[in-house]
N, C-alpha and C. Protein backbone atom coordinates (compact mmCIF):
# COMPACT_ATOMS: atom_id res chain seq x y z
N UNK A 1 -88.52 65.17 154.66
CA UNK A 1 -88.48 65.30 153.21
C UNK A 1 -87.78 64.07 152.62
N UNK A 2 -88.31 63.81 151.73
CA UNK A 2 -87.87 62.21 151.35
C UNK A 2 -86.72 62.57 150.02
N UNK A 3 -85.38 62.42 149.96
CA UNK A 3 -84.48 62.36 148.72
C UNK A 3 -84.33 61.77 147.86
N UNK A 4 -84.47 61.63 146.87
CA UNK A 4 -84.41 61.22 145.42
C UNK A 4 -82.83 61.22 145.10
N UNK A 5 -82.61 59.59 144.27
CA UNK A 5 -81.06 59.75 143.63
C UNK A 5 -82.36 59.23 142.27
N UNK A 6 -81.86 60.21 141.63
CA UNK A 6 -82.23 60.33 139.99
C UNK A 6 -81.57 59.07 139.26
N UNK A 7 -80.16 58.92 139.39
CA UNK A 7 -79.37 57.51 138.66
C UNK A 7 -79.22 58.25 137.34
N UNK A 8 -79.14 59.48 137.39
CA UNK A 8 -79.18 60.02 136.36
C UNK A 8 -77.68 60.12 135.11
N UNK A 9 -76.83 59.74 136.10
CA UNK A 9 -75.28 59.15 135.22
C UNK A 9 -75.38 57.90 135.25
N UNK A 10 -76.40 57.25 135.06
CA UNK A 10 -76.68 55.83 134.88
C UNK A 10 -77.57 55.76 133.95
N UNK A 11 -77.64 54.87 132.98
CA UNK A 11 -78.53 54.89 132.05
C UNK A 11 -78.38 52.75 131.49
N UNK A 12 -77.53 52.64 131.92
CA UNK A 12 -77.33 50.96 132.28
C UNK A 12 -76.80 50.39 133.09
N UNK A 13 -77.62 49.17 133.70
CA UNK A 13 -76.65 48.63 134.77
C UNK A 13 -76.75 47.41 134.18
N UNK A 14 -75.76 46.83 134.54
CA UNK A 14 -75.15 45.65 133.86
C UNK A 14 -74.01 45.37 134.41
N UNK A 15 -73.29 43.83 134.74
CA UNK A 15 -72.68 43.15 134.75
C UNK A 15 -70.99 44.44 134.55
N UNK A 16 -70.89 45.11 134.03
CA UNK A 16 -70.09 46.22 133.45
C UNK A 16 -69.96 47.37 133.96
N UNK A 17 -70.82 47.99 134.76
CA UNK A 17 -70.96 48.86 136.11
C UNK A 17 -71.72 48.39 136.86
N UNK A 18 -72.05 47.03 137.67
CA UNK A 18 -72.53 46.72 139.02
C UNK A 18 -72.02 47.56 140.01
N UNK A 19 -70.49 47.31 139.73
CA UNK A 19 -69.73 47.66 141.09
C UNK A 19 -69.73 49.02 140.94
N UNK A 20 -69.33 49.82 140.45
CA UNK A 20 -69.45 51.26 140.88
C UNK A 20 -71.04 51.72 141.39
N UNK A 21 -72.05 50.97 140.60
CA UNK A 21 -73.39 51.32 140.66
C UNK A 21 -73.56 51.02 142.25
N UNK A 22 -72.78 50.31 142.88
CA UNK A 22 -73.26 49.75 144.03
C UNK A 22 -72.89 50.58 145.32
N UNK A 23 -71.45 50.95 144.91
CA UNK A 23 -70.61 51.51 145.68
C UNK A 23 -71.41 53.45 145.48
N UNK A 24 -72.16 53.67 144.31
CA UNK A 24 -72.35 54.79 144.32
C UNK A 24 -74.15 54.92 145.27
N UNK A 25 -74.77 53.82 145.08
CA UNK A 25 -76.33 53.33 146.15
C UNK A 25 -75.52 53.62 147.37
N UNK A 26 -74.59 52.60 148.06
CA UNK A 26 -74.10 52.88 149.20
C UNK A 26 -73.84 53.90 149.58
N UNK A 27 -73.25 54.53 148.97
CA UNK A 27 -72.84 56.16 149.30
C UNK A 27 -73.78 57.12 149.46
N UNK A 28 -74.80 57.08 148.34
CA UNK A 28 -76.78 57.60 148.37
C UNK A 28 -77.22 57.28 149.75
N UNK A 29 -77.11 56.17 150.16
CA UNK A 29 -78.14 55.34 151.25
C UNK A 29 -77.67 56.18 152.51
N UNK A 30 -75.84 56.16 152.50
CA UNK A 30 -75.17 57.06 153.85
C UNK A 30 -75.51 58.44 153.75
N UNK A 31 -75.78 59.24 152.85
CA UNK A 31 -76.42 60.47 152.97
C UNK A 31 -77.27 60.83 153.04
N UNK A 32 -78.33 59.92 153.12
CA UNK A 32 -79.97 60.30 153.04
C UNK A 32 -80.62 59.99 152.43
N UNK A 33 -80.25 58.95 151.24
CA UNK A 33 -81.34 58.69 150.42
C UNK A 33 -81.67 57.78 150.84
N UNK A 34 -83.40 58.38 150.45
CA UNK A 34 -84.68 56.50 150.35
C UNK A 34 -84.86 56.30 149.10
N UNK A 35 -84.84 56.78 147.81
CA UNK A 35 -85.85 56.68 146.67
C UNK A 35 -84.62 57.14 145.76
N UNK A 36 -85.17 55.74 144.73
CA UNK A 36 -83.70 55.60 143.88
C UNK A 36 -84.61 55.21 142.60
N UNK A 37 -84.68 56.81 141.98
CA UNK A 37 -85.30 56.93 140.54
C UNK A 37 -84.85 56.10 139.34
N UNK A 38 -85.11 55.02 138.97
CA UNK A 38 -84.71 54.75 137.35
C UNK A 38 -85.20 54.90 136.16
N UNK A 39 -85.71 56.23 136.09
CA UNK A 39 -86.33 56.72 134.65
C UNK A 39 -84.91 57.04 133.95
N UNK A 40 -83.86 56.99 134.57
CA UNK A 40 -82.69 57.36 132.86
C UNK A 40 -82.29 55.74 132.55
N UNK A 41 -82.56 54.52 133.54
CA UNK A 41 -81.87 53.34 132.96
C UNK A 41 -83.04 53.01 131.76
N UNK A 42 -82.59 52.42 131.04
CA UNK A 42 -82.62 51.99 130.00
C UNK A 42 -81.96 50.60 129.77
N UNK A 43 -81.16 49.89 130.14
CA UNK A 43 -80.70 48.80 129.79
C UNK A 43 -80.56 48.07 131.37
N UNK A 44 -80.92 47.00 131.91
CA UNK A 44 -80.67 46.30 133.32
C UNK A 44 -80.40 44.53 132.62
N UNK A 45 -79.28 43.91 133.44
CA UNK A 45 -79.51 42.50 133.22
C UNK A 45 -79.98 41.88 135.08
N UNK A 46 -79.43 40.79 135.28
CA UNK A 46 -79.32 39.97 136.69
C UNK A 46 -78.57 40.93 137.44
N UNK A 47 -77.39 41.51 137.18
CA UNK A 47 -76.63 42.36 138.06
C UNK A 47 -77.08 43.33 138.77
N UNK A 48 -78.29 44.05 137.69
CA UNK A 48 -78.63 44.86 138.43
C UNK A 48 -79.78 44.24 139.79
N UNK A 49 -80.36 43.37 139.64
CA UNK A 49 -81.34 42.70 140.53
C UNK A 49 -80.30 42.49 141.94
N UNK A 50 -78.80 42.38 141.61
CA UNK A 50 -78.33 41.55 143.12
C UNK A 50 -77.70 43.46 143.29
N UNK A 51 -77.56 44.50 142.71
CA UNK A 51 -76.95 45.82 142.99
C UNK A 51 -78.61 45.92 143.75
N UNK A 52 -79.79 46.22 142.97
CA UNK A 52 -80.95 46.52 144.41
C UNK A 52 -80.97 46.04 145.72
N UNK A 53 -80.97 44.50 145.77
CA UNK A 53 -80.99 43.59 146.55
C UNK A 53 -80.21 44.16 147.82
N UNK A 54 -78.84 44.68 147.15
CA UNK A 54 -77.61 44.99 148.48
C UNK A 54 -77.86 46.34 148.85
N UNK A 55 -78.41 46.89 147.94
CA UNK A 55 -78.84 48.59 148.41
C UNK A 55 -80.27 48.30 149.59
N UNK A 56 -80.72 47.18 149.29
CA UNK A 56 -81.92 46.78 150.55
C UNK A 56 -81.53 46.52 151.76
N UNK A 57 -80.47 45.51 151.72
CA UNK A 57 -80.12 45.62 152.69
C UNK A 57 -78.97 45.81 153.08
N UNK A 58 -78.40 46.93 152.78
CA UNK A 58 -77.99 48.22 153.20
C UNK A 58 -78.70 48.95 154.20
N UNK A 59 -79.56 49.40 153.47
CA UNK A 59 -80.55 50.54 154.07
C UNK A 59 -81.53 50.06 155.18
N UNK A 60 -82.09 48.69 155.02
CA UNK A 60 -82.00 47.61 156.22
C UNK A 60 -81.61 48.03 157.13
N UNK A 61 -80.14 47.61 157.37
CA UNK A 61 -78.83 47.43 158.38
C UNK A 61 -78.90 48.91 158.85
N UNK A 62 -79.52 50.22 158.01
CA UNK A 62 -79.05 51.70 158.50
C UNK A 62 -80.48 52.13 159.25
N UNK A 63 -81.51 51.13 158.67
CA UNK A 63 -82.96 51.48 159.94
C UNK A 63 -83.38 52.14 158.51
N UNK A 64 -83.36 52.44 157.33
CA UNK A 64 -84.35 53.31 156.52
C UNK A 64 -84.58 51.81 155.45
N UNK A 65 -86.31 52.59 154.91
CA UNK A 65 -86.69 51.88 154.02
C UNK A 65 -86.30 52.58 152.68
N UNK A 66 -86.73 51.91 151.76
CA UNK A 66 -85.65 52.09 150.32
C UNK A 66 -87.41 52.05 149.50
N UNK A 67 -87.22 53.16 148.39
CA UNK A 67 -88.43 53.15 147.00
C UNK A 67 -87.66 53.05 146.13
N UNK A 68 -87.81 52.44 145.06
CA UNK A 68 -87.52 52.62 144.00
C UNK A 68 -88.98 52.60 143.17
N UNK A 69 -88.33 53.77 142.38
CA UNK A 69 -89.22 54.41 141.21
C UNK A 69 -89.04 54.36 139.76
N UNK A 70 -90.23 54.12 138.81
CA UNK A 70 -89.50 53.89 137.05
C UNK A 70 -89.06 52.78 136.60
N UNK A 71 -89.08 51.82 137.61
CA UNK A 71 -87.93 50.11 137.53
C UNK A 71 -88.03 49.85 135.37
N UNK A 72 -87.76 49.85 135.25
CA UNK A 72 -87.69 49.42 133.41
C UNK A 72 -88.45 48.02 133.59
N UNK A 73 -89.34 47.68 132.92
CA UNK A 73 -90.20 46.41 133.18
C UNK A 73 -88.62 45.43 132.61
N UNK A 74 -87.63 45.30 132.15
CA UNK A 74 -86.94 44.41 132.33
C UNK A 74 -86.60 43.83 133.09
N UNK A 75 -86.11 44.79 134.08
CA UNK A 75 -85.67 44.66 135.35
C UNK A 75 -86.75 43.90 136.22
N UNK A 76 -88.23 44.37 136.69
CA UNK A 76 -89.01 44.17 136.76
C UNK A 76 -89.29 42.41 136.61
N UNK A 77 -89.46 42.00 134.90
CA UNK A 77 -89.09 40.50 134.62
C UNK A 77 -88.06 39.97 135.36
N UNK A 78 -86.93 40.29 135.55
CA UNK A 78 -85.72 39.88 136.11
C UNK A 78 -86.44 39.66 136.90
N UNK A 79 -86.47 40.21 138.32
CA UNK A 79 -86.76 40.02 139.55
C UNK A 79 -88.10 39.25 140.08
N UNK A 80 -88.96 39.32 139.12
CA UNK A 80 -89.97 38.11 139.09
C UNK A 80 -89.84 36.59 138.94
N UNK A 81 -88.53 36.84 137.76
CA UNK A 81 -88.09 35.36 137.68
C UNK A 81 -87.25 34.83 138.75
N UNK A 82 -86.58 35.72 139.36
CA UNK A 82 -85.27 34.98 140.65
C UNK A 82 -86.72 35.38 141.78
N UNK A 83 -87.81 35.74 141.64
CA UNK A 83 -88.81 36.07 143.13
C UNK A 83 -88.31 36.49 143.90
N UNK A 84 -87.81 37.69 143.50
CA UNK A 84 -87.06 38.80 144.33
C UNK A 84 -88.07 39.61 144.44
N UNK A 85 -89.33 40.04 143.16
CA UNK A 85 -89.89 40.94 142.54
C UNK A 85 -90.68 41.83 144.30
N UNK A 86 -91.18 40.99 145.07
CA UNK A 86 -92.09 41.72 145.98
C UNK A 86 -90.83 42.41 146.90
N UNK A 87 -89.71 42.35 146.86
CA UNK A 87 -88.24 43.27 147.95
C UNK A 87 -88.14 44.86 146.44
N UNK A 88 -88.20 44.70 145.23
CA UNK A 88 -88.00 45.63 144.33
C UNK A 88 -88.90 46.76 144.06
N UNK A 89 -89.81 46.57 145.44
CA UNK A 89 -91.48 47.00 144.51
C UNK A 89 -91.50 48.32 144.06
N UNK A 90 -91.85 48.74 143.01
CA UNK A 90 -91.59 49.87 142.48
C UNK A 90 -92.97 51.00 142.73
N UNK A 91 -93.05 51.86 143.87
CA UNK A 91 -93.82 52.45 144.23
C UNK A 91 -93.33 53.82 144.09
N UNK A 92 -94.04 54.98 144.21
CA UNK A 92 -93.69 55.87 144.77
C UNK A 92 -93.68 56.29 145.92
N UNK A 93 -92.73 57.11 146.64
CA UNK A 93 -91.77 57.16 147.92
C UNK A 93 -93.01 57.97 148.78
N UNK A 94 -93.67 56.94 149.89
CA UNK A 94 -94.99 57.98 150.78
C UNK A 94 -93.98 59.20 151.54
N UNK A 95 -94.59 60.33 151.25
CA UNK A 95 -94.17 61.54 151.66
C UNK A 95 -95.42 61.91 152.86
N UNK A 96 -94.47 62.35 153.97
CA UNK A 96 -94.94 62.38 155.54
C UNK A 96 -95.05 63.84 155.64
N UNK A 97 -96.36 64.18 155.94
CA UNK A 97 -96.85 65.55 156.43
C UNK A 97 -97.13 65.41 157.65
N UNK A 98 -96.12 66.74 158.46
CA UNK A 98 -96.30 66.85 159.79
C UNK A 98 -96.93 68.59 159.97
């Protein structure tokens, strides 16, 4: 079963909560999460592009792959411009029937 972090006490990331945002992915990633919803953000600058980036490889380093879902096309721009955009890809999370 694939877990969802909603980001749902998040609604901006920015330069202003990177670090908790990061420290709270890390903590997601050690419990089980793959798929890190951003339908409540609403506001992203650069910060948030290098907070994904480390939640990648994070989850990397732990053997799981990482979805993110909803990306705000800002964010989106962001990460196209630093050509990060193809590590961010915003898919939905393939769910495995056994």
């Amino acid at each position: 079963m694939v877990q969802t972090n909603k980001l749902e006490n998040i609604d901006t990331l920015t330069v202003h909560n990177a670090k908790a945002a990061l420290v709270q992915g890390f903590d997601a990633i050690k419990a089980g999460q793959t798929v890190f919803d951003f339908g409540s953000v609403k506001v992203a600058d650069s910060s948030a592009v290098a907070v994904l980036l480390a939640w990648q490889r994070a989850a990397r380093t732990a053997g799981v792959v990482l979805s993110y879902v909803n990306l705000p096309d800002s964010l989106k721009s962001l990460a196209a411009l630093y050509g990060v955009d193809a590590f961010l890809v915003d898919t939905p999370a393939k769910l495995h029937h056994h």
